[in-house]
N, C-alpha and C. Protein backbone atom coordinates (compact mmCIF):
# COMPACT_ATOMS: atom_id res chain seq x y z
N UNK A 1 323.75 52.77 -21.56
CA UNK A 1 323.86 53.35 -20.22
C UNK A 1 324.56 54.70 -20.27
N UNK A 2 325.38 54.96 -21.32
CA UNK A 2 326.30 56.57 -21.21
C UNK A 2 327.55 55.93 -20.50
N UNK A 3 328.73 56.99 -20.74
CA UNK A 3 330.05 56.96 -19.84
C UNK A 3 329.14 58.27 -19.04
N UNK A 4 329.92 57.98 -17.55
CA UNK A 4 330.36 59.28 -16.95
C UNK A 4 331.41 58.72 -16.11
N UNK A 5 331.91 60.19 -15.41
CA UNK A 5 332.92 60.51 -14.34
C UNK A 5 332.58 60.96 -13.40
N UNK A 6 333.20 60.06 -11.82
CA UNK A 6 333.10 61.06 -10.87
C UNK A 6 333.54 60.22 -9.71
N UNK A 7 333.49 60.90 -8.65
CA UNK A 7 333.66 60.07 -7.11
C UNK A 7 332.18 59.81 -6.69
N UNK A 8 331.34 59.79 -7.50
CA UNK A 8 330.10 59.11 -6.79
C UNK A 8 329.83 58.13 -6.25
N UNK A 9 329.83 57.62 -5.30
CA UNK A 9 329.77 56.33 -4.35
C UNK A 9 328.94 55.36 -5.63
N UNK A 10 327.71 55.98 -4.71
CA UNK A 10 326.40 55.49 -4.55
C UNK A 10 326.16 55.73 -6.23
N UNK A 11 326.62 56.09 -7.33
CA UNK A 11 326.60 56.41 -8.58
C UNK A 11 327.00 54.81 -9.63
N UNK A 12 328.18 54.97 -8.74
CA UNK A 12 329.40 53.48 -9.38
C UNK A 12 328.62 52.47 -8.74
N UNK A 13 328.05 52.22 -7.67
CA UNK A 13 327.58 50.84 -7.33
C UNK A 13 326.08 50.91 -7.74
N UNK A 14 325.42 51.62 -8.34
CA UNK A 14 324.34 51.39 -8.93
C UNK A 14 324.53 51.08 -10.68
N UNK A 15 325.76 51.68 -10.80
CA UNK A 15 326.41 51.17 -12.51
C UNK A 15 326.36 49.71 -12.44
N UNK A 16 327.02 49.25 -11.31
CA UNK A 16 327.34 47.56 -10.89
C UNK A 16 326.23 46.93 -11.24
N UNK A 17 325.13 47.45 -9.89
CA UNK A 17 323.79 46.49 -9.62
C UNK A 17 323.65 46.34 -11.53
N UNK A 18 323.28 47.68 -11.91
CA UNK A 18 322.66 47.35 -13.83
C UNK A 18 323.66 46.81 -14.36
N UNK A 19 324.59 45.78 -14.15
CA UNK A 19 325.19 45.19 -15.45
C UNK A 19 326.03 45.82 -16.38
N UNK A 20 326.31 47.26 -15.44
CA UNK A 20 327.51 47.88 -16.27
C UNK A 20 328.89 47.30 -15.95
N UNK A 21 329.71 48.45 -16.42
CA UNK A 21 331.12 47.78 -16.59
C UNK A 21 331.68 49.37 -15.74
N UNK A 22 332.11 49.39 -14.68
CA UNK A 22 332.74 50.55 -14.46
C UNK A 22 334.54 50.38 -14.48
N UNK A 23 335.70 51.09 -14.25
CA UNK A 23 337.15 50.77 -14.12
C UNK A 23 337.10 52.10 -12.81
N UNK A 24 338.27 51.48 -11.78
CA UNK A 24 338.17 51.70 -10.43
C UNK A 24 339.42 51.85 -10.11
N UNK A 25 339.93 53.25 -8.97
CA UNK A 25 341.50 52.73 -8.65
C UNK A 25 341.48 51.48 -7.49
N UNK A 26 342.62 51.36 -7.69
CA UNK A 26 343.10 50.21 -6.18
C UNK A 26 344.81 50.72 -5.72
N UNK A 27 345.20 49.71 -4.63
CA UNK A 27 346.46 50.31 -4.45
C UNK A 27 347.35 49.68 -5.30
N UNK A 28 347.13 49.16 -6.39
CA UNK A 28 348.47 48.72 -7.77
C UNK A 28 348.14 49.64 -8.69
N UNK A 29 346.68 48.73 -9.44
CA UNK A 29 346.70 49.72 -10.59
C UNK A 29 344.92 50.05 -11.24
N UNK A 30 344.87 50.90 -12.13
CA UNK A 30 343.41 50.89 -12.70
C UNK A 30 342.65 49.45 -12.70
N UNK A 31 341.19 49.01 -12.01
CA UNK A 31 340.92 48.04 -12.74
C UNK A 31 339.43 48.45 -13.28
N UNK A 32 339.41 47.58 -14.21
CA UNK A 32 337.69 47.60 -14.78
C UNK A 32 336.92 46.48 -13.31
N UNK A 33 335.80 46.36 -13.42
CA UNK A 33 335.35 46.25 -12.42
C UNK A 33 333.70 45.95 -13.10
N UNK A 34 332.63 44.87 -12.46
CA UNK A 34 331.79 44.17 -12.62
C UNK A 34 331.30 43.36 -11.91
N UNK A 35 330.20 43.05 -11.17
CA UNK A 35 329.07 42.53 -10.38
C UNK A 35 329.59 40.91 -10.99
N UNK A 36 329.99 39.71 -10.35
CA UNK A 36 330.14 38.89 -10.68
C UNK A 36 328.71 38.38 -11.25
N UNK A 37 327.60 38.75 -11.01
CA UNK A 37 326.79 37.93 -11.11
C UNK A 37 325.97 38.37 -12.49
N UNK A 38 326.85 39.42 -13.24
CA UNK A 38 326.56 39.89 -14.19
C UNK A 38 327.20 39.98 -15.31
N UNK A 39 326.98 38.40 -16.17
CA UNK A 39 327.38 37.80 -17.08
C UNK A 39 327.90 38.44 -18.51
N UNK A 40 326.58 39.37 -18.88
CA UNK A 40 326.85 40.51 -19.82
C UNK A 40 327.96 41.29 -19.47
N UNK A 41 328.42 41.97 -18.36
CA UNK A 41 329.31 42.88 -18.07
C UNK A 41 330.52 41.99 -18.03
N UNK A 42 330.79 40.37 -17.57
CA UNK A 42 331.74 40.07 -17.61
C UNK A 42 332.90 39.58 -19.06
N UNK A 43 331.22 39.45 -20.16
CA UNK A 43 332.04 38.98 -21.06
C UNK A 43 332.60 40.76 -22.04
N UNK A 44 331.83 41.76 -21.42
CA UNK A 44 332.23 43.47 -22.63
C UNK A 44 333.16 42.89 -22.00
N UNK A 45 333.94 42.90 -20.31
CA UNK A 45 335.60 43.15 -20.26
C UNK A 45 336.11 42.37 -20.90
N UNK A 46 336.15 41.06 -20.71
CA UNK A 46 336.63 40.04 -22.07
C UNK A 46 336.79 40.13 -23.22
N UNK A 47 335.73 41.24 -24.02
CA UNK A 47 336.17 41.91 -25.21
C UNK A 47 337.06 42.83 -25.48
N UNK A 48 336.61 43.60 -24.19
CA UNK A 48 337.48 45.14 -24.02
C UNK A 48 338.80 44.85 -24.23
N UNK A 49 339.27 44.03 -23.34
CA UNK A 49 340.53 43.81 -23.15
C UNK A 49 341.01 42.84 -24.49
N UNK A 50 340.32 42.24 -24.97
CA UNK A 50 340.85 41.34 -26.08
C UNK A 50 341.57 40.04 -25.21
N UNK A 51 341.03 39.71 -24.53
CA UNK A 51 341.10 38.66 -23.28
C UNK A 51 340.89 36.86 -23.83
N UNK A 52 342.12 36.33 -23.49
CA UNK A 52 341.51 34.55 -23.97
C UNK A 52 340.49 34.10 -22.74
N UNK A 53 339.52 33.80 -23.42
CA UNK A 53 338.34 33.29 -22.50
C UNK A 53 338.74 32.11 -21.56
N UNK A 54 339.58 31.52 -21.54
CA UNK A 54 339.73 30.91 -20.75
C UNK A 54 340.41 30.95 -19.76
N UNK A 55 341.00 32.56 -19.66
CA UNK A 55 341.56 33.11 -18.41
C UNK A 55 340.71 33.73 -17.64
N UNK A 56 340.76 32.96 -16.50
CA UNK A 56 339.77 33.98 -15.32
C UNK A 56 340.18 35.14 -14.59
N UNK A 57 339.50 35.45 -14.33
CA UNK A 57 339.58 37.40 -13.58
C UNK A 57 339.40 37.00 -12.18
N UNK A 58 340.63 37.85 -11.35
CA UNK A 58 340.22 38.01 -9.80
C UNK A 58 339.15 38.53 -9.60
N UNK A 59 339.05 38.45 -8.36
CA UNK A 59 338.04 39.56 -7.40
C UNK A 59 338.35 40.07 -6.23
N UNK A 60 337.80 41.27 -6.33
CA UNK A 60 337.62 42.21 -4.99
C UNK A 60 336.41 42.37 -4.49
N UNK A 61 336.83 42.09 -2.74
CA UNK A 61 335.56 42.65 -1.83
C UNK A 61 336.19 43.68 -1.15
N UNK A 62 335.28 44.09 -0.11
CA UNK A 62 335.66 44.86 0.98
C UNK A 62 336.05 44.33 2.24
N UNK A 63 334.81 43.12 2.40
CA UNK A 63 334.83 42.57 3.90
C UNK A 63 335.38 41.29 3.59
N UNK A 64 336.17 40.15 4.46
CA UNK A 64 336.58 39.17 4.05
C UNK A 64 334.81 38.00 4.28
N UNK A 65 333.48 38.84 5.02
CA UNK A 65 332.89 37.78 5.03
C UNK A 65 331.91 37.83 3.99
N UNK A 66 332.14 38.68 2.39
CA UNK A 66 331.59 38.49 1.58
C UNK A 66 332.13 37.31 0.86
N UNK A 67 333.24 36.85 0.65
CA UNK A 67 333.63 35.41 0.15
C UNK A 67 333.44 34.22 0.98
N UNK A 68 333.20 34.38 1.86
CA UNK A 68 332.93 32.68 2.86
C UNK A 68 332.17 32.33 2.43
N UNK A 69 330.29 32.73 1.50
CA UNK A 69 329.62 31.51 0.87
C UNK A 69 330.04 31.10 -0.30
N UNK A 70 331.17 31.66 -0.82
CA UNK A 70 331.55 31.19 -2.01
C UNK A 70 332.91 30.23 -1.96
N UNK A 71 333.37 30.41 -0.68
CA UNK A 71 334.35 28.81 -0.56
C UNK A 71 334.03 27.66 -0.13
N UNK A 72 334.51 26.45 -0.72
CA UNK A 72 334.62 25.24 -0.25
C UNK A 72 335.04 25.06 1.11
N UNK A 73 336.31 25.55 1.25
CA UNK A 73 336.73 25.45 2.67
C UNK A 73 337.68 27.03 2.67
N UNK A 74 337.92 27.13 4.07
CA UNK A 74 339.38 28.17 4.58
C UNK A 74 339.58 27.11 5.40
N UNK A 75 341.40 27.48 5.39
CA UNK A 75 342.07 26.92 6.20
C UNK A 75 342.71 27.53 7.04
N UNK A 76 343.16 27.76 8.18
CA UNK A 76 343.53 28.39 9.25
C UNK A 76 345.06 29.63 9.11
N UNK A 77 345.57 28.93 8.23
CA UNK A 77 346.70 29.66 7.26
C UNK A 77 345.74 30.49 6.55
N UNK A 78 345.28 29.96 5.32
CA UNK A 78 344.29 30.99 4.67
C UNK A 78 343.75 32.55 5.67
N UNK A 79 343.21 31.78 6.69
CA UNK A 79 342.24 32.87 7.30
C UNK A 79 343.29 34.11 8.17
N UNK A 80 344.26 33.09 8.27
CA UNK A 80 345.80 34.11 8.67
C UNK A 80 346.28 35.29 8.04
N UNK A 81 346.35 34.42 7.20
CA UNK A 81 346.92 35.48 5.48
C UNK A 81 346.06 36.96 5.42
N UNK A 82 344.65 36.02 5.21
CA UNK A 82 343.67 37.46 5.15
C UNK A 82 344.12 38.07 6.10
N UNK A 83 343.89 37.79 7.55
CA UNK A 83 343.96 38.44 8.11
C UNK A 83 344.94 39.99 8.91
N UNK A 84 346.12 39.60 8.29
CA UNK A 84 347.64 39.89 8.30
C UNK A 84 347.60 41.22 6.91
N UNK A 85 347.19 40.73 6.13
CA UNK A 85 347.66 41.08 4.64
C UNK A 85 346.15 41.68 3.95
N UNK A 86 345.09 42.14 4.55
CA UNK A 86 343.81 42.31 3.83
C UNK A 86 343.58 43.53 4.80
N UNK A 87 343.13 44.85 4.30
CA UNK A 87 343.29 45.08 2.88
C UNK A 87 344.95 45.30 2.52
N UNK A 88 344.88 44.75 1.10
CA UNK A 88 346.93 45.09 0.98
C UNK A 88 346.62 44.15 -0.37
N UNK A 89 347.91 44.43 -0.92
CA UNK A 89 348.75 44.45 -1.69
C UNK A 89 348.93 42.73 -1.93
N UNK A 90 347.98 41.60 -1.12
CA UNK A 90 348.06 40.01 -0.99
C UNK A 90 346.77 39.43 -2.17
N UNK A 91 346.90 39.27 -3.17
CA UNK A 91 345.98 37.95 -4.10
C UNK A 91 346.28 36.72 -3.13
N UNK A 92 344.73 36.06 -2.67
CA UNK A 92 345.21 34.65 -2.24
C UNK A 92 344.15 33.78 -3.19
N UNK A 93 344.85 32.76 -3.84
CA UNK A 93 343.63 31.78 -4.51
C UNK A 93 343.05 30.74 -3.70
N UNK A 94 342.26 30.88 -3.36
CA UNK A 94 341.10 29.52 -2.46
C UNK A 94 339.91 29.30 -3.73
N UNK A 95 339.96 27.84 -2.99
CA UNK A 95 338.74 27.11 -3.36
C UNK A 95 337.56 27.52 -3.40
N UNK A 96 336.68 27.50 -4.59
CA UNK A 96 335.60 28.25 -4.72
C UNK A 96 334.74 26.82 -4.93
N UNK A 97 332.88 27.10 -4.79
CA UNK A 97 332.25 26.32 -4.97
C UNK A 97 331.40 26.72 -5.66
N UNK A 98 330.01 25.82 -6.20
CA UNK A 98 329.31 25.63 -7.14
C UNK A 98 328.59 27.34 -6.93
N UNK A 99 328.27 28.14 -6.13
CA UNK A 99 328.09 29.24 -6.31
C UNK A 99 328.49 30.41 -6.94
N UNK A 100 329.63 30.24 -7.16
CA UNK A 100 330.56 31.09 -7.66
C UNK A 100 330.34 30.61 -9.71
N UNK A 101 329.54 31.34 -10.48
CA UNK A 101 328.88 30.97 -11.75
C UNK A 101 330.63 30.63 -12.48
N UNK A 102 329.73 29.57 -13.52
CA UNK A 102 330.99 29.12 -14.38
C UNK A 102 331.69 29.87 -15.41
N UNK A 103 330.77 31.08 -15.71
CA UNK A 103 331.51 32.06 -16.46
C UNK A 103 332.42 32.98 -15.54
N UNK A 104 332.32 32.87 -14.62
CA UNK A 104 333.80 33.34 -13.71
C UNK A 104 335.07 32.18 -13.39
N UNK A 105 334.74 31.03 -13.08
CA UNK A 105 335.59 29.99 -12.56
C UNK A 105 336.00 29.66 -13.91
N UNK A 106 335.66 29.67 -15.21
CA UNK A 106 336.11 29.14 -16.32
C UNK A 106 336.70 28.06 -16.51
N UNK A 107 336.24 27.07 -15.68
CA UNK A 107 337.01 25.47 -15.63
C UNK A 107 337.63 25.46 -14.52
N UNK A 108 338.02 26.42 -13.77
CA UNK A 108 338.38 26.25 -12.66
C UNK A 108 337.98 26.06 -11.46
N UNK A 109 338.34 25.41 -10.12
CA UNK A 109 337.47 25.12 -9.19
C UNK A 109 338.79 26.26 -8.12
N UNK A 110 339.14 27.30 -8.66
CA UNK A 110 339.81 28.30 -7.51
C UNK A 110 339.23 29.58 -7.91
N UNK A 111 339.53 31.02 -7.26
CA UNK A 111 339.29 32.10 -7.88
C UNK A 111 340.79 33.29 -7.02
N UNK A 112 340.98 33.91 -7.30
CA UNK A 112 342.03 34.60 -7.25
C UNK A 112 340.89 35.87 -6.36
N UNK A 113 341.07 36.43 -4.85
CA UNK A 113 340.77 37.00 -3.96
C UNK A 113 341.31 37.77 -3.63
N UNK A 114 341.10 39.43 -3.22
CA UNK A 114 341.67 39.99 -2.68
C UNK A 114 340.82 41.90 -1.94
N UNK A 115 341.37 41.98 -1.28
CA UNK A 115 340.78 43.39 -0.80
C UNK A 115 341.79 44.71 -1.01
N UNK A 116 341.36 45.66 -1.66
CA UNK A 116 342.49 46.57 -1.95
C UNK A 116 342.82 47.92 -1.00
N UNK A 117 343.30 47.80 -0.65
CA UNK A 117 343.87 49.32 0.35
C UNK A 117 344.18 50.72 -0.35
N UNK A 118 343.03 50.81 -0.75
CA UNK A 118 342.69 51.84 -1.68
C UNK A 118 341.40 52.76 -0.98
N UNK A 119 341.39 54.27 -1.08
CA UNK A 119 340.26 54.93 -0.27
C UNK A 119 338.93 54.83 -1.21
N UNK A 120 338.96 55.40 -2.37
CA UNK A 120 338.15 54.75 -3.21
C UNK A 120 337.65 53.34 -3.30
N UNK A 121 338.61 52.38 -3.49
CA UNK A 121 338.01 51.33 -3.89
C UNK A 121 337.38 50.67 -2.45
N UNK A 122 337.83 50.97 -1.07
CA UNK A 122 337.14 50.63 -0.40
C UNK A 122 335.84 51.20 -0.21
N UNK A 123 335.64 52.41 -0.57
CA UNK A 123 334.33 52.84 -0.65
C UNK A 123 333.33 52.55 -1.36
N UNK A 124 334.18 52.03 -2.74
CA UNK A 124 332.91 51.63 -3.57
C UNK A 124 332.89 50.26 -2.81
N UNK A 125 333.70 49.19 -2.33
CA UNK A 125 333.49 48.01 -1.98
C UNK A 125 332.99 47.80 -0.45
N UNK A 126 332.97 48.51 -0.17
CA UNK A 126 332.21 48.36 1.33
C UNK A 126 330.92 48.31 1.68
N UNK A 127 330.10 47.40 2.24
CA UNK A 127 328.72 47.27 1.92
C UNK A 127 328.03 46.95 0.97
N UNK A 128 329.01 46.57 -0.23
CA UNK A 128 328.44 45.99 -1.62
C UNK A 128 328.26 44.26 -1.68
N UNK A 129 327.31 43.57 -1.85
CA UNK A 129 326.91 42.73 -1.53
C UNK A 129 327.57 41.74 -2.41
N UNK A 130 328.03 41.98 -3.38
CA UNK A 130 328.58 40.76 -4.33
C UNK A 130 329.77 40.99 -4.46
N UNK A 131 330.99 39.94 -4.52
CA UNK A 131 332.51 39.82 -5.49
C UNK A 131 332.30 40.98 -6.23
N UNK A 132 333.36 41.64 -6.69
CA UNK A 132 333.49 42.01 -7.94
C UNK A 132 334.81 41.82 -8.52
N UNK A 133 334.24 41.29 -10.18
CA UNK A 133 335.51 40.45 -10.78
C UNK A 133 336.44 42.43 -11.08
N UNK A 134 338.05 41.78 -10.80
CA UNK A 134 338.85 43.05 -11.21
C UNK A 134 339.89 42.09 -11.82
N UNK A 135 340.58 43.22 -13.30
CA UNK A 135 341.40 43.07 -13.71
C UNK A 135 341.59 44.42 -14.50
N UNK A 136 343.11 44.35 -14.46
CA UNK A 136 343.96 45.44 -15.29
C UNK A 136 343.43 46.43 -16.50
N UNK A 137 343.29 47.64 -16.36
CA UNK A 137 342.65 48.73 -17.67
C UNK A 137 343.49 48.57 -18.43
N UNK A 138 343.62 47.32 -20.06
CA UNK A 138 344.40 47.78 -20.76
C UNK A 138 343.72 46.92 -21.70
N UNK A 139 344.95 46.23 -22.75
CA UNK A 139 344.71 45.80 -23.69
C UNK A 139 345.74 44.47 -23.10
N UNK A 140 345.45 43.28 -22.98
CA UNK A 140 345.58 42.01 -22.79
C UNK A 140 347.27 42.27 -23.29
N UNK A 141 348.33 42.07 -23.40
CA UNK A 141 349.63 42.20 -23.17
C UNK A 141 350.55 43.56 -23.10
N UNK A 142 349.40 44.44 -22.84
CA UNK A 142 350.06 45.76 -22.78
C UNK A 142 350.06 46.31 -21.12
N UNK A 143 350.53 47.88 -21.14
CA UNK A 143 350.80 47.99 -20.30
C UNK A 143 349.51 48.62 -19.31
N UNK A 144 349.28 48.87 -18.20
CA UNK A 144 347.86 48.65 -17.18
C UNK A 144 348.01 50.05 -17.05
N UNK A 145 347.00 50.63 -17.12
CA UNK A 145 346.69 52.35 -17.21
C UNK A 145 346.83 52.59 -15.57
N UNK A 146 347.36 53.55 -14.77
CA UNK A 146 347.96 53.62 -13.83
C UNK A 146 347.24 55.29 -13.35
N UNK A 147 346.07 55.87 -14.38
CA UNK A 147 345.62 57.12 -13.69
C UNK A 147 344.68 56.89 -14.51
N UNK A 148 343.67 58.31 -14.14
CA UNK A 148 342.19 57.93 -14.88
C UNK A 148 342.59 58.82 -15.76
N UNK A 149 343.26 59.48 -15.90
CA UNK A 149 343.62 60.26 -17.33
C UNK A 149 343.52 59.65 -18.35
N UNK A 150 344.44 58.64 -18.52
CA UNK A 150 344.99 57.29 -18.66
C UNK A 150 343.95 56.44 -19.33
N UNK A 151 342.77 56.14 -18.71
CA UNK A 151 341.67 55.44 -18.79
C UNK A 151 340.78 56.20 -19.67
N UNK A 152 340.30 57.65 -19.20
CA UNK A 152 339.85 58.39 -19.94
C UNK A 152 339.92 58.14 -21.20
N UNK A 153 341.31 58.44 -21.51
CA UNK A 153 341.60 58.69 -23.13
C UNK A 153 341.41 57.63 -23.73
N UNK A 154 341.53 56.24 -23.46
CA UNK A 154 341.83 55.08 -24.32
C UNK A 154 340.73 54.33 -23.52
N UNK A 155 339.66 54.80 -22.88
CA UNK A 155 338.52 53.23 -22.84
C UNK A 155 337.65 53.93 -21.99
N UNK A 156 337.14 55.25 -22.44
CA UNK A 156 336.33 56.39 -22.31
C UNK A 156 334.82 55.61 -23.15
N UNK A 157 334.95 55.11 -24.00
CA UNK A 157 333.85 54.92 -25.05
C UNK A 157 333.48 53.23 -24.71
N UNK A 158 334.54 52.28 -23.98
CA UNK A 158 333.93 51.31 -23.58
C UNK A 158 333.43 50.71 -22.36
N UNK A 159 333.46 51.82 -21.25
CA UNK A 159 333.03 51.44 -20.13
C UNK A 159 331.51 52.79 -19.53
N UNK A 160 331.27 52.34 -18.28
CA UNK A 160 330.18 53.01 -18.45
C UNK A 160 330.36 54.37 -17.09
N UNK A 161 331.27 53.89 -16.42
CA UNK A 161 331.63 54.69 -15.48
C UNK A 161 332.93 54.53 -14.88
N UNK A 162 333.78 55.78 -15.13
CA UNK A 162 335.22 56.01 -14.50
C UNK A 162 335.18 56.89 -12.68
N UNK A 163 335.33 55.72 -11.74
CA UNK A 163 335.00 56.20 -10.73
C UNK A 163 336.83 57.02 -10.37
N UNK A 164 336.72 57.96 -10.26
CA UNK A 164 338.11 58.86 -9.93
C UNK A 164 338.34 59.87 -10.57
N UNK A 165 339.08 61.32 -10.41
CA UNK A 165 338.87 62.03 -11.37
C UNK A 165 340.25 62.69 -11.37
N UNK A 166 341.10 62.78 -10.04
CA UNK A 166 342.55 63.09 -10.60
C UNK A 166 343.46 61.85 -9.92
N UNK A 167 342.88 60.49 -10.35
CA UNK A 167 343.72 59.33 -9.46
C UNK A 167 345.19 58.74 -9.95
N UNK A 168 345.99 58.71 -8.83
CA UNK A 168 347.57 57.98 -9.87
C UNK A 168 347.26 56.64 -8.86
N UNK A 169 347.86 55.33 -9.20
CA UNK A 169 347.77 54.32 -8.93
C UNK A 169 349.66 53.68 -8.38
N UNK A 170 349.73 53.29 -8.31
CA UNK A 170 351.22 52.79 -7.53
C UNK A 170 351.56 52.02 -8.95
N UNK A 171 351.32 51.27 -9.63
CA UNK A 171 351.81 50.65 -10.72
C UNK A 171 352.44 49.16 -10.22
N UNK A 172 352.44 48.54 -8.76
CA UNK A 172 353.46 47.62 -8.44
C UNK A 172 352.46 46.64 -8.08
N UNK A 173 352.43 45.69 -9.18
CA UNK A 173 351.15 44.77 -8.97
C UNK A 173 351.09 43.88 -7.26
N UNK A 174 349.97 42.88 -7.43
CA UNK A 174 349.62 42.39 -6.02
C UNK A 174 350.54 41.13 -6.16
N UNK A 175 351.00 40.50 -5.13
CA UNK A 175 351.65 39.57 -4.97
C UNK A 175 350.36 37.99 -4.70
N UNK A 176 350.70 37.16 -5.63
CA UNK A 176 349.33 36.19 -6.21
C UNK A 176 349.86 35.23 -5.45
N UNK A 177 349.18 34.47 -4.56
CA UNK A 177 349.44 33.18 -3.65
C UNK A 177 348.62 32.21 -3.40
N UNK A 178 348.69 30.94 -3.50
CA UNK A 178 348.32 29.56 -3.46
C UNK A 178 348.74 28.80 -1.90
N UNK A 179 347.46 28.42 -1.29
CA UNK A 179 348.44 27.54 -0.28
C UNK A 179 348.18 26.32 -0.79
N UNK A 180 348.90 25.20 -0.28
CA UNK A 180 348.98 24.05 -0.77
C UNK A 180 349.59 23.39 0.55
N UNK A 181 348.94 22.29 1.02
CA UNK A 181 349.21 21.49 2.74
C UNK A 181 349.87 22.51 3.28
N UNK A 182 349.25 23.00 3.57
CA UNK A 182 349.67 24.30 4.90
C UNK A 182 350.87 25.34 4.21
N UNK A 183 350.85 24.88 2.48
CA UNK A 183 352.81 26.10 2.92
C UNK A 183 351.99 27.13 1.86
N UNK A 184 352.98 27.98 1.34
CA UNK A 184 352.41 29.24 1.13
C UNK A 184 353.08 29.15 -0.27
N UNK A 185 352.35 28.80 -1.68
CA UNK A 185 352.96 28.98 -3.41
C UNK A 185 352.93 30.74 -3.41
N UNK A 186 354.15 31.54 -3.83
CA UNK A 186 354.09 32.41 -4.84
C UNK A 186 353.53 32.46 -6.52
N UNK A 187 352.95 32.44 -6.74
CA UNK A 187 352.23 32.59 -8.06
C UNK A 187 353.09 33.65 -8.66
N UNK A 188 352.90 34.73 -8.07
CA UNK A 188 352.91 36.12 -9.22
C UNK A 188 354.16 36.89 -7.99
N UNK A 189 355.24 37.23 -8.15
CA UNK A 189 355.92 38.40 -7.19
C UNK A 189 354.95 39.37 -7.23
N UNK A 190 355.00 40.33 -6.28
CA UNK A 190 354.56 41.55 -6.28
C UNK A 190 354.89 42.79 -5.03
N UNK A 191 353.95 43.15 -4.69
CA UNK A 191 353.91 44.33 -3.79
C UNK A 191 354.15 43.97 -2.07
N UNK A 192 353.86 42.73 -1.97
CA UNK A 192 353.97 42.15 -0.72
C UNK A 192 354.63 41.24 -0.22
N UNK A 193 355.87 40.53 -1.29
CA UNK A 193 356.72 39.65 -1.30
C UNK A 193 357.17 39.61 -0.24
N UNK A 194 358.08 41.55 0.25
CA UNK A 194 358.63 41.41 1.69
C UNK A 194 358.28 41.04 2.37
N UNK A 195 356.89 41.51 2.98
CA UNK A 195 356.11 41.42 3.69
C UNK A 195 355.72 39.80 4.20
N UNK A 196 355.39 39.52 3.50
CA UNK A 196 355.18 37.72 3.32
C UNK A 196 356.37 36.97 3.58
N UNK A 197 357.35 37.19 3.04
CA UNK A 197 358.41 36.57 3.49
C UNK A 197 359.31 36.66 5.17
N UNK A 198 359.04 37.94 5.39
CA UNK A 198 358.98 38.81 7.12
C UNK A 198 357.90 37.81 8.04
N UNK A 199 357.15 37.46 7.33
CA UNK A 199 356.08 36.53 8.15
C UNK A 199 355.90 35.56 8.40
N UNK A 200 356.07 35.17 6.98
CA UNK A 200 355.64 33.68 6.92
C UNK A 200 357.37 32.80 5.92
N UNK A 201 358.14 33.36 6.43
CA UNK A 201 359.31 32.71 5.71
C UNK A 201 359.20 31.11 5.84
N UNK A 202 359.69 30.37 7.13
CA UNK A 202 359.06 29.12 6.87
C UNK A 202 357.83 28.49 6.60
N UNK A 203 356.95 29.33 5.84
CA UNK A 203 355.89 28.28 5.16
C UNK A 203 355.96 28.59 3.46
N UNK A 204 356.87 29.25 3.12
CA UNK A 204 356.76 29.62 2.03
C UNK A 204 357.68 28.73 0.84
N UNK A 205 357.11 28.05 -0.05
CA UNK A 205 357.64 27.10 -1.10
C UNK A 205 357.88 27.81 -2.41
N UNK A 206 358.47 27.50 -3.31
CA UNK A 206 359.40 27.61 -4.07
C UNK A 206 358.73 26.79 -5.47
């Protein structure tokens, strides 16, 4: 397919549709980025990164009603959360179903969700019809490339399109959350801890 660069919308989501592998800003940090439904592209990032296969990759949409055929259920909290906290700085894990392919769920019956408050990444994600799996531009225990400079230099030769061309990223990852009978699991601290806790202090478990 070639690398290129650019703010091309309509450039990066036609990389997607073919089964490429593009890396994208958001409001934390660089991610690589891939058409869930495009198996080849999901396992290059798995290489790229030097990734244990049996860790699954979030996803980003734009709209929250591109994930409703892919859950089992929402729950009224759930649909809160989104609603409060999307687009932002909130990972929520819900229940995913038999639609959602097993080379994404990797044994799992959840997927890690989120919409990013990013001008870019909402552009490429807006009107795009599928999930797309995101995770961190780096090397599996290192540190997450935080500009496309950044990306450029060190994973220029393994992806197929760097959508951004002078982007810095915030560096302060998403805050990862589980509900469980109505209360609210922290998974991961992050960018929205305050925020969540300002809100939803009594539903939040420990």
């Amino acid at each position: 397919m070639g690398f290129e660069q650019g703010e091309d919308v309509a450039k990066c989501k036609e990389v997607l549709r073919s089964g490429g592998v593009i890396a994208f800003p958001t409001d934390t940090v660089y991610g690589f980025g891939a058409d869930i439904f495009c198996r080849d592209a999901i396992e290059r990032i798995y290489a790229i990164k030097n990734r244990e296969r049996d860790k699954p990759f979030l996803v980003n949409i734009g709209d929250q009603r591109v994930i409703y055929p892919y859950l089992k259920k929402i729950t009224s909290i759930e649909k809160e959360l989104m609603d409060t906290f999307w687009p932002g700085t909130l990972t929520i894990v819900l229940q995913v179903n038999e639609k959602v392919p097993d080379y994404i769920r990797r044994g799992h019956e959840t997927l890690g969700v989120r919409i990013p408050n990013d001008p870019l990444a909402l552009a490429l994600l807006k009107d795009y019809p599928d999930p797309i799996i995101s995770t961190s531009v780096n090397h599996s225990g290192e540190l997450s490339s935080l500009t496309s400079v950044e990306v450029y230099d060190e994973f220029k030769s393994s992806i197929d399109y760097l959508f951004g061309n002078d982007v810095t990223c915030s560096g302060i990852l998403s805050t990862i959350i589980i509900v469980v009978d109505d209360k609210i699991k922290i998974l991961r601290s992050g960018a929205s801890d305050e925020a969540l806790y300002d809100k939803f202090d009594t539903k939040i478990i420990v």
